[in-house]
Protein backbone atom coordinates (compact mmCIF):
# COMPACT_ATOMS: atom_id res chain seq x y z
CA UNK A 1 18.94 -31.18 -51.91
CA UNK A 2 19.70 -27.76 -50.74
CA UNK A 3 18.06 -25.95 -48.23
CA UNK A 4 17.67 -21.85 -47.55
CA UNK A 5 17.31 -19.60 -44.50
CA UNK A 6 16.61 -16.15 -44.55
CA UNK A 7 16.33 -13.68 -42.01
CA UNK A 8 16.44 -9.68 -41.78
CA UNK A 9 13.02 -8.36 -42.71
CA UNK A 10 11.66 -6.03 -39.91
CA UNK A 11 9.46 -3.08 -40.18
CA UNK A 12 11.61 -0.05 -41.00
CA UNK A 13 10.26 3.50 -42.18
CA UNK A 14 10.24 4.93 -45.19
CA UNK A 15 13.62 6.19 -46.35
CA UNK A 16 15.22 3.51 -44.09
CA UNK A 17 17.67 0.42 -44.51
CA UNK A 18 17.24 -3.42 -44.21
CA UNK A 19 20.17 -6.08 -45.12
CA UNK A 20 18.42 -9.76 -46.24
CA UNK A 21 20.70 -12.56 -45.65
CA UNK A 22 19.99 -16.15 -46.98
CA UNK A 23 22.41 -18.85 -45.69
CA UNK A 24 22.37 -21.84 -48.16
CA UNK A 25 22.86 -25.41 -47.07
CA UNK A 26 23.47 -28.72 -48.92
CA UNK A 27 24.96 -29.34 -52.78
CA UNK A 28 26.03 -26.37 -53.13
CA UNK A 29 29.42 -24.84 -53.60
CA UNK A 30 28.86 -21.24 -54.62
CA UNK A 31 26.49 -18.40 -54.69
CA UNK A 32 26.52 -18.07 -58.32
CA UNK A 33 22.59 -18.81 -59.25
CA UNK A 34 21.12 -17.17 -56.17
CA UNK A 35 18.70 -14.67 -55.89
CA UNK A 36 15.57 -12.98 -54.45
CA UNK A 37 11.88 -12.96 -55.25
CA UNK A 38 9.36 -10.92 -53.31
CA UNK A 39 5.28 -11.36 -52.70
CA UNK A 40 3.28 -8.14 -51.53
CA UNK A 41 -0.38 -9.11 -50.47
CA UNK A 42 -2.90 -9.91 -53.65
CA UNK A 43 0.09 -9.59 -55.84
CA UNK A 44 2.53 -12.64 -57.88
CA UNK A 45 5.54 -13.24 -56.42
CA UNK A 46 8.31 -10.90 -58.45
CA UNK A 47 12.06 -11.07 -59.20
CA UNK A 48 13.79 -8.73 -57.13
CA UNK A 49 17.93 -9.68 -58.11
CA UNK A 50 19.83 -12.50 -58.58
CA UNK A 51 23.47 -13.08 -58.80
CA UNK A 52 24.05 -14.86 -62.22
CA UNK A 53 25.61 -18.26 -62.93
CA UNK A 54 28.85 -16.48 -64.16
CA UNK A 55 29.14 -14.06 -61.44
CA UNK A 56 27.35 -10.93 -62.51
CA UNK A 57 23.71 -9.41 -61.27
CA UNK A 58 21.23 -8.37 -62.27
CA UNK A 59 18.30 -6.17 -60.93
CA UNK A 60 14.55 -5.86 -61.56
CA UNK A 61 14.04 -2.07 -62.66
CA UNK A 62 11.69 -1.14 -59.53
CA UNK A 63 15.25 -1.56 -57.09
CA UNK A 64 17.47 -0.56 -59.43
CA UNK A 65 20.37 2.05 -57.70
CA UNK A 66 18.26 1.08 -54.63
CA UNK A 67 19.49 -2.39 -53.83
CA UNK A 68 22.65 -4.48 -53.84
CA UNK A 69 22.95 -8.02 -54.07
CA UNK A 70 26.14 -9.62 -52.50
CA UNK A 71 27.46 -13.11 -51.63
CA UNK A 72 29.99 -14.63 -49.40
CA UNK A 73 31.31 -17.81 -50.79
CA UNK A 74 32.69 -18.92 -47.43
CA UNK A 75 29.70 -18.54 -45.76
CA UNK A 76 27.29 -19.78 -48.33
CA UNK A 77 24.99 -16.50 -47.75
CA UNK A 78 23.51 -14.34 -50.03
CA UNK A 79 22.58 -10.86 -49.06
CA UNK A 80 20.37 -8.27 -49.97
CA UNK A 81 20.78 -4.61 -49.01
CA UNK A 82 17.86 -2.49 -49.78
CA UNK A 83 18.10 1.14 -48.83
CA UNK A 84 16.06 4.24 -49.81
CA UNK A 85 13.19 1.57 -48.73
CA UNK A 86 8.91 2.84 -50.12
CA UNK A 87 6.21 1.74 -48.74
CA UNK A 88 5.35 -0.02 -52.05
CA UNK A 89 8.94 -2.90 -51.63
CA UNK A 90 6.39 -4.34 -48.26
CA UNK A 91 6.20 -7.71 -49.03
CA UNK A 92 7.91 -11.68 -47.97
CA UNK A 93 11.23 -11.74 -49.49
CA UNK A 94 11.81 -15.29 -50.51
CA UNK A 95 15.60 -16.46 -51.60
CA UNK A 96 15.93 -18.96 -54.80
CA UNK A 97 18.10 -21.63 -55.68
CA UNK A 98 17.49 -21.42 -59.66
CA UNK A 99 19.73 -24.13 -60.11
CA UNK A 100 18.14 -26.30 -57.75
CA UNK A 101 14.48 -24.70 -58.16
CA UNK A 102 14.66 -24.35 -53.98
CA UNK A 103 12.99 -21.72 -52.25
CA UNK A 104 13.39 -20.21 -48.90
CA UNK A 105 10.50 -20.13 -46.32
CA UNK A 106 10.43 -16.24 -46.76
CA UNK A 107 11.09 -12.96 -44.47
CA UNK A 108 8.57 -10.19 -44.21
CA UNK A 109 9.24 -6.54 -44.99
CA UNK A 110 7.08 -3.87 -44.23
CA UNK A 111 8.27 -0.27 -44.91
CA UNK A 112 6.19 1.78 -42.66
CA UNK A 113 5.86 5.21 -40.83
C-alpha cells in the first residue's frame, strides 16, 4: 500500500512560479515511477511528467521547457516546478504511483491575474 500527499498549488498570476511536492509513504523505496497528472474543469485528467522507472523524465509537450520534475530519494518526495505558469495549466494536480496505480488526493492550481 502506498500512500501520497501533495501540497503547493495556490493561485499565482500569469508569468508566475509554483513548486508541487508529493511526499510518498509506504512500499516504496524510490521515486523512480512517479509522476503528475492534472484535471482542469470539464476536461480528462492529463499527464503532466513523470520520472521513469530507470531514472529519466519525461514531459507532456504543453510544459515542455516550462516545468521540471525532480525527486529526493531521502525524502520520498517528488516535486514539480512549473514556471512561466498560463492561465490555461489551472487545474488539481494529482501525483501517481504507476507502479502501485496510487493516486494522490490532488492540489489546486489556478493561474490568475
Amino acid at each position: 500500500q502506498v500512500q501520497l500527499v501533495e501540497s503547493g498549488g495556490g493561485l499565482v498570476q500569469p508569468g508566475g512560479s509554483l513548486r508541487l511536492a508529493c511526499a510518498v509513504s509506504g512500499r516504496v523505496f524510490s521515486v523512480n515511477g512517479l509522476g503528475w497528472y492534472r484535471q482542469a474543469p470539464g476536461k480528462q485528467r492529463e499527464f503532466v511528467a513523470v520520472i521513469t522507472g530507470s531514472g529519466g523524465t519525461n514531459y507532456a509537450d504543453s510544459v515542455k521547457g516550462r516545468f521540471t520534475i525532480s525527486g529526493d530519494n531521502t525524502k520520498n518526495t517528488v516535486y514539480l516546478q512549473m514556471n512561466s505558469l498560463k492561465p490555461e495549466d489551472t487545474a488539481v494536480y494529482y501525483c501517481k504511483h504507476f507502479g502501485f496505480g496510487s493516486w494522490g488526493q490532488g492540489t489546486q492550481v489556478t493561474v490568475s491575474s
